[in-house]
C-alpha atoms as a PDB file:
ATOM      1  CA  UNK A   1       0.000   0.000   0.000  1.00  0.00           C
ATOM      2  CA  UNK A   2       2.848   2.398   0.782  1.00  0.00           C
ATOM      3  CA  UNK A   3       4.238   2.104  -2.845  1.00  0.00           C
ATOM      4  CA  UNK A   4       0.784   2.943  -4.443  1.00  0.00           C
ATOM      5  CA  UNK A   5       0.690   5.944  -1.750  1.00  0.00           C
ATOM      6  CA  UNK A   6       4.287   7.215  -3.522  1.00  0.00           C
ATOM      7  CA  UNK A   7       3.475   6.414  -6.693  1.00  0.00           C
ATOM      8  CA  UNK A   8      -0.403   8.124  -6.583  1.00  0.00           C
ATOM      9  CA  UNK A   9       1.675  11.248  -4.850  1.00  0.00           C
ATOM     10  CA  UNK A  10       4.218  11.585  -7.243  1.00  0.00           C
ATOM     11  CA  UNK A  11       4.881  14.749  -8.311  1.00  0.00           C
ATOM     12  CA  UNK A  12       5.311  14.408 -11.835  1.00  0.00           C
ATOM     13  CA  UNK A  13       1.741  12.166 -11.402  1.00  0.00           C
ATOM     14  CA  UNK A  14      -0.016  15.277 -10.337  1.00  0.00           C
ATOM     15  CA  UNK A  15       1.144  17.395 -13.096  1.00  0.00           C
ATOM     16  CA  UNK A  16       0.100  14.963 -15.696  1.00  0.00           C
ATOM     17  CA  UNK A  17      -3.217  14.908 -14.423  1.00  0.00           C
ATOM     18  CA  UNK A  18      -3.427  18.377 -14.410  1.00  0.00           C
ATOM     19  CA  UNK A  19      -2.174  18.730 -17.551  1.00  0.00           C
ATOM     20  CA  UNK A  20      -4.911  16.245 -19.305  1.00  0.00           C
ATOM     21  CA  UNK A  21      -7.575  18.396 -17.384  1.00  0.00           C
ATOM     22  CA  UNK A  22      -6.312  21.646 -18.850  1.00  0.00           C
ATOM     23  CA  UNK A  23      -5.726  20.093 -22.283  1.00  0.00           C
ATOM     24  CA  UNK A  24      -9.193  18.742 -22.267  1.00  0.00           C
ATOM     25  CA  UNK A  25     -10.982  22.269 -21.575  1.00  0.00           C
ATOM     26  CA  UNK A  26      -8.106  23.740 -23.516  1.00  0.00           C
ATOM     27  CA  UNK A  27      -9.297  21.563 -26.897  1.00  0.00           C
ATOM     28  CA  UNK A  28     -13.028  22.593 -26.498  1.00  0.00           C
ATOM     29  CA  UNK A  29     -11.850  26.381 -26.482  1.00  0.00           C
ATOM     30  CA  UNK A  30     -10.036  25.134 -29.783  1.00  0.00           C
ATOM     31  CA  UNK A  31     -13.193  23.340 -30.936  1.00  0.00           C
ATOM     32  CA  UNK A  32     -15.655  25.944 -30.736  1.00  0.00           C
ATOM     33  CA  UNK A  33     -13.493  28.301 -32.203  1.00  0.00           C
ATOM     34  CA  UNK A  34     -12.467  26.612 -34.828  1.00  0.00           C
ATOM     35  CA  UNK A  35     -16.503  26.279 -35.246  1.00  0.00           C
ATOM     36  CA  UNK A  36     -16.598  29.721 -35.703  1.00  0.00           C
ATOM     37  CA  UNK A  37     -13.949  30.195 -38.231  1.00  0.00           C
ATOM     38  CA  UNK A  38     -15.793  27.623 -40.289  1.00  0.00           C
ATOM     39  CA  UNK A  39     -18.546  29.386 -39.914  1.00  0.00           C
ATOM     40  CA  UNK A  40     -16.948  32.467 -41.173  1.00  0.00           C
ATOM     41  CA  UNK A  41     -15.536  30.628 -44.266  1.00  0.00           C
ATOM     42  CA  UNK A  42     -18.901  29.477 -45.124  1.00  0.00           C
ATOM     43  CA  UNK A  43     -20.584  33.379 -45.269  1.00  0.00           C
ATOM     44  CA  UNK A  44     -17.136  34.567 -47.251  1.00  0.00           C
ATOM     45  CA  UNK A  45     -17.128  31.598 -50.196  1.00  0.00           C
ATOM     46  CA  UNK A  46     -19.919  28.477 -49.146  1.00  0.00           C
ATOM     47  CA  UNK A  47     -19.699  26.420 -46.208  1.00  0.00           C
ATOM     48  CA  UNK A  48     -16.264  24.492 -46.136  1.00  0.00           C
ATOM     49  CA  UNK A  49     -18.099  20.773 -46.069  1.00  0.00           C
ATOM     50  CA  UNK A  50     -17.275  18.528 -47.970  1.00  0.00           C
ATOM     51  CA  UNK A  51     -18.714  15.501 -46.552  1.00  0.00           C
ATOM     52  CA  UNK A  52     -20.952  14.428 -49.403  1.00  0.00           C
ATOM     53  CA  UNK A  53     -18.051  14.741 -52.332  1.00  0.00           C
ATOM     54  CA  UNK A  54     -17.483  11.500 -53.174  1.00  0.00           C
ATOM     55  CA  UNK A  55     -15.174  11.266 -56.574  1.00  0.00           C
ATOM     56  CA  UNK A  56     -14.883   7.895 -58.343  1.00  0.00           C
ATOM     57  CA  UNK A  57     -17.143   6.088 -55.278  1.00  0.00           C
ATOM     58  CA  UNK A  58     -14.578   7.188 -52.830  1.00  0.00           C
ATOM     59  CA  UNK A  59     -15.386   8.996 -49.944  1.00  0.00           C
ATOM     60  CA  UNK A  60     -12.589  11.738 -49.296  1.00  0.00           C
ATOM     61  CA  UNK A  61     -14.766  13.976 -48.742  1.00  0.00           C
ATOM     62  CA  UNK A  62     -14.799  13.932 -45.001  1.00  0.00           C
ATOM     63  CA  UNK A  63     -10.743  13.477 -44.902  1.00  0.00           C
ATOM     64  CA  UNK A  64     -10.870  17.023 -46.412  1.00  0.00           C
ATOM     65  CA  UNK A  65     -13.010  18.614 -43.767  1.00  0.00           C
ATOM     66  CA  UNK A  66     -10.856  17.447 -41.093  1.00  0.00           C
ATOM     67  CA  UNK A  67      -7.966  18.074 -42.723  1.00  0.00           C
ATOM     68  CA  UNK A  68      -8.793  21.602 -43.093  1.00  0.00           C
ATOM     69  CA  UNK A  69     -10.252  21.436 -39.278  1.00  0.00           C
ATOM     70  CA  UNK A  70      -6.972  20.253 -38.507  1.00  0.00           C
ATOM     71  CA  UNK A  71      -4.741  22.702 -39.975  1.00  0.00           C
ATOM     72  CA  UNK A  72      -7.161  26.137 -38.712  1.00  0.00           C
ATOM     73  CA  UNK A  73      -6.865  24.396 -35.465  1.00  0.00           C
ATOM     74  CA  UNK A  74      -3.009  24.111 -35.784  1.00  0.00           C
ATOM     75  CA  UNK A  75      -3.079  27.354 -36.918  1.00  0.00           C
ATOM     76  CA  UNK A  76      -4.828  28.759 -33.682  1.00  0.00           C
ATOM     77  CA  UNK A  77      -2.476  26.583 -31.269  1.00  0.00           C
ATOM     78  CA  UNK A  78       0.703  28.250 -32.940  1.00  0.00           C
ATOM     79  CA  UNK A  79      -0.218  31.677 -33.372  1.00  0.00           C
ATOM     80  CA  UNK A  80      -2.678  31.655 -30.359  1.00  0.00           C
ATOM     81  CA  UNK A  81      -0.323  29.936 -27.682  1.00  0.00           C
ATOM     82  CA  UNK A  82       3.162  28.326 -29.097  1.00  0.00           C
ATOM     83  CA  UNK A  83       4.288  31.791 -30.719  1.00  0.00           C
ATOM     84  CA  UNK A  84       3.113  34.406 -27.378  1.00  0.00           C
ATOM     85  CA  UNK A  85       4.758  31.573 -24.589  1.00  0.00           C
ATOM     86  CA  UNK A  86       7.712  31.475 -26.357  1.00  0.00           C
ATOM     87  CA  UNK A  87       7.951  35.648 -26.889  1.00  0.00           C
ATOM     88  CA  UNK A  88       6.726  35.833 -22.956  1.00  0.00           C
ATOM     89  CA  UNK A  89       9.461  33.244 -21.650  1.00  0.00           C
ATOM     90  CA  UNK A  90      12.407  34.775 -24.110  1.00  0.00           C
ATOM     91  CA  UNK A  91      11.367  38.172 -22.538  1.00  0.00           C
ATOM     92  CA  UNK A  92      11.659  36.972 -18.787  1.00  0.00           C
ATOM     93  CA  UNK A  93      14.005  34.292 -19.535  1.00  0.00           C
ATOM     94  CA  UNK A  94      17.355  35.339 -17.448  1.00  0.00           C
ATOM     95  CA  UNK A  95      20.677  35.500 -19.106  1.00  0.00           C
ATOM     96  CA  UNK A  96      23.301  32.940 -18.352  1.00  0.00           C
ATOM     97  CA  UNK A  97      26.020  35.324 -16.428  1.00  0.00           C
ATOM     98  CA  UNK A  98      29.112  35.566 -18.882  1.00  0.00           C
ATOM     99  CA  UNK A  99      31.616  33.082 -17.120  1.00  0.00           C
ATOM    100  CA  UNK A 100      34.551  35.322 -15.539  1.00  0.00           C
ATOM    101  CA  UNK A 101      37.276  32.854 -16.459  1.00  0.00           C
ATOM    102  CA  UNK A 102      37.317  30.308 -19.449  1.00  0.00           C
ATOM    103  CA  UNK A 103      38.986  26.810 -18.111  1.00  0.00           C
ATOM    104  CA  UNK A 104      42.227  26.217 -19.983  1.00  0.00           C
ATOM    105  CA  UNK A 105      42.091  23.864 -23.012  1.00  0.00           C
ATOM    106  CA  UNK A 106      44.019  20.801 -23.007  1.00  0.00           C
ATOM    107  CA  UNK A 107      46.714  22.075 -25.123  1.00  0.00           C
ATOM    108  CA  UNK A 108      47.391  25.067 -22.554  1.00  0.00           C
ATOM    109  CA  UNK A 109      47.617  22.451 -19.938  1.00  0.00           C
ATOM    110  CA  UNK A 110      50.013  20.726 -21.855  1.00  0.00           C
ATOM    111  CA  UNK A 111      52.397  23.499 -22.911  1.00  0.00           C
ATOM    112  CA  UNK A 112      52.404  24.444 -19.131  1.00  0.00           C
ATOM    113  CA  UNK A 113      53.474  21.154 -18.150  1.00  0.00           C
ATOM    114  CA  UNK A 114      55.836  21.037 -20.924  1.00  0.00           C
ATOM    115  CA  UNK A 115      57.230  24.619 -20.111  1.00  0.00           C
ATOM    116  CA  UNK A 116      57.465  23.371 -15.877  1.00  0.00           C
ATOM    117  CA  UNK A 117      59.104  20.349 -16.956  1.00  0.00           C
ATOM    118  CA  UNK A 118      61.573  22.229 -19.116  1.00  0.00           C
ATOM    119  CA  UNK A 119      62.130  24.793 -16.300  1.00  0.00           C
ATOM    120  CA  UNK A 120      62.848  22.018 -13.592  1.00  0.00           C
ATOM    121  CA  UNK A 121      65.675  20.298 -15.897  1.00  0.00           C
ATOM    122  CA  UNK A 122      67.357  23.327 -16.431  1.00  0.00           C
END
């Protein structure tokens, strides 16, 4: 019982779950508005369905509407959240402080030891 207690408070657990909860509200924002845009393609040049196209007996019809579902929606993901978190984080992202001193490379080393060694003997 103890392990399913650690594993059920895990943190990364928690998170997940989280994130499926906000992903799942997150996609019917998505849905609805890619209702809309539809909806606004239909009034500018017909009603983007093309369910009942069926060329040669084969239904590709419905492939097309999702396909162009798809794409609006990955359209609204990028330019809606992708491109405005990555702007936001770059913005309050902190720089990496410029190191002070560079470590010496492995020929310095050697020419040091070589220039000791030559020191020593003489």
């Amino acid at each position: 019982m103890k392990g399913f207690k650690e594993f059920l408070l895990r943190g990364n657990l928690v998170e997940l779950a989280v994130a499926f909860v906000i992903g799942g509200a997150f996609a019917t924002v998505v849905t609805a508005f890619t209702t809309m845009f539809m909806d606004i393609l239909g009034k500018l040049g017909g009603t983007p369905d093309f369910s009942g196209w069926n060329p040669g007996g084969i239904s590709v019809g419905a492939f097309l509407t999702a396909l162009v579902a798809f794409v609006i929606m990955a359209g609204i993901v990028y330019f809606g959240v992708v491109l405005p978190y990555n702007k936001a984080k770059a913005l309050f992202e902190k720089k990496p402080a410029e190191e002070e001193a560079t470590a010496p490379t492995a020929e310095e080393l050697l020419t040091d030891i070589r220039d000791a060694l030559v020191a020593r003997n003489n």
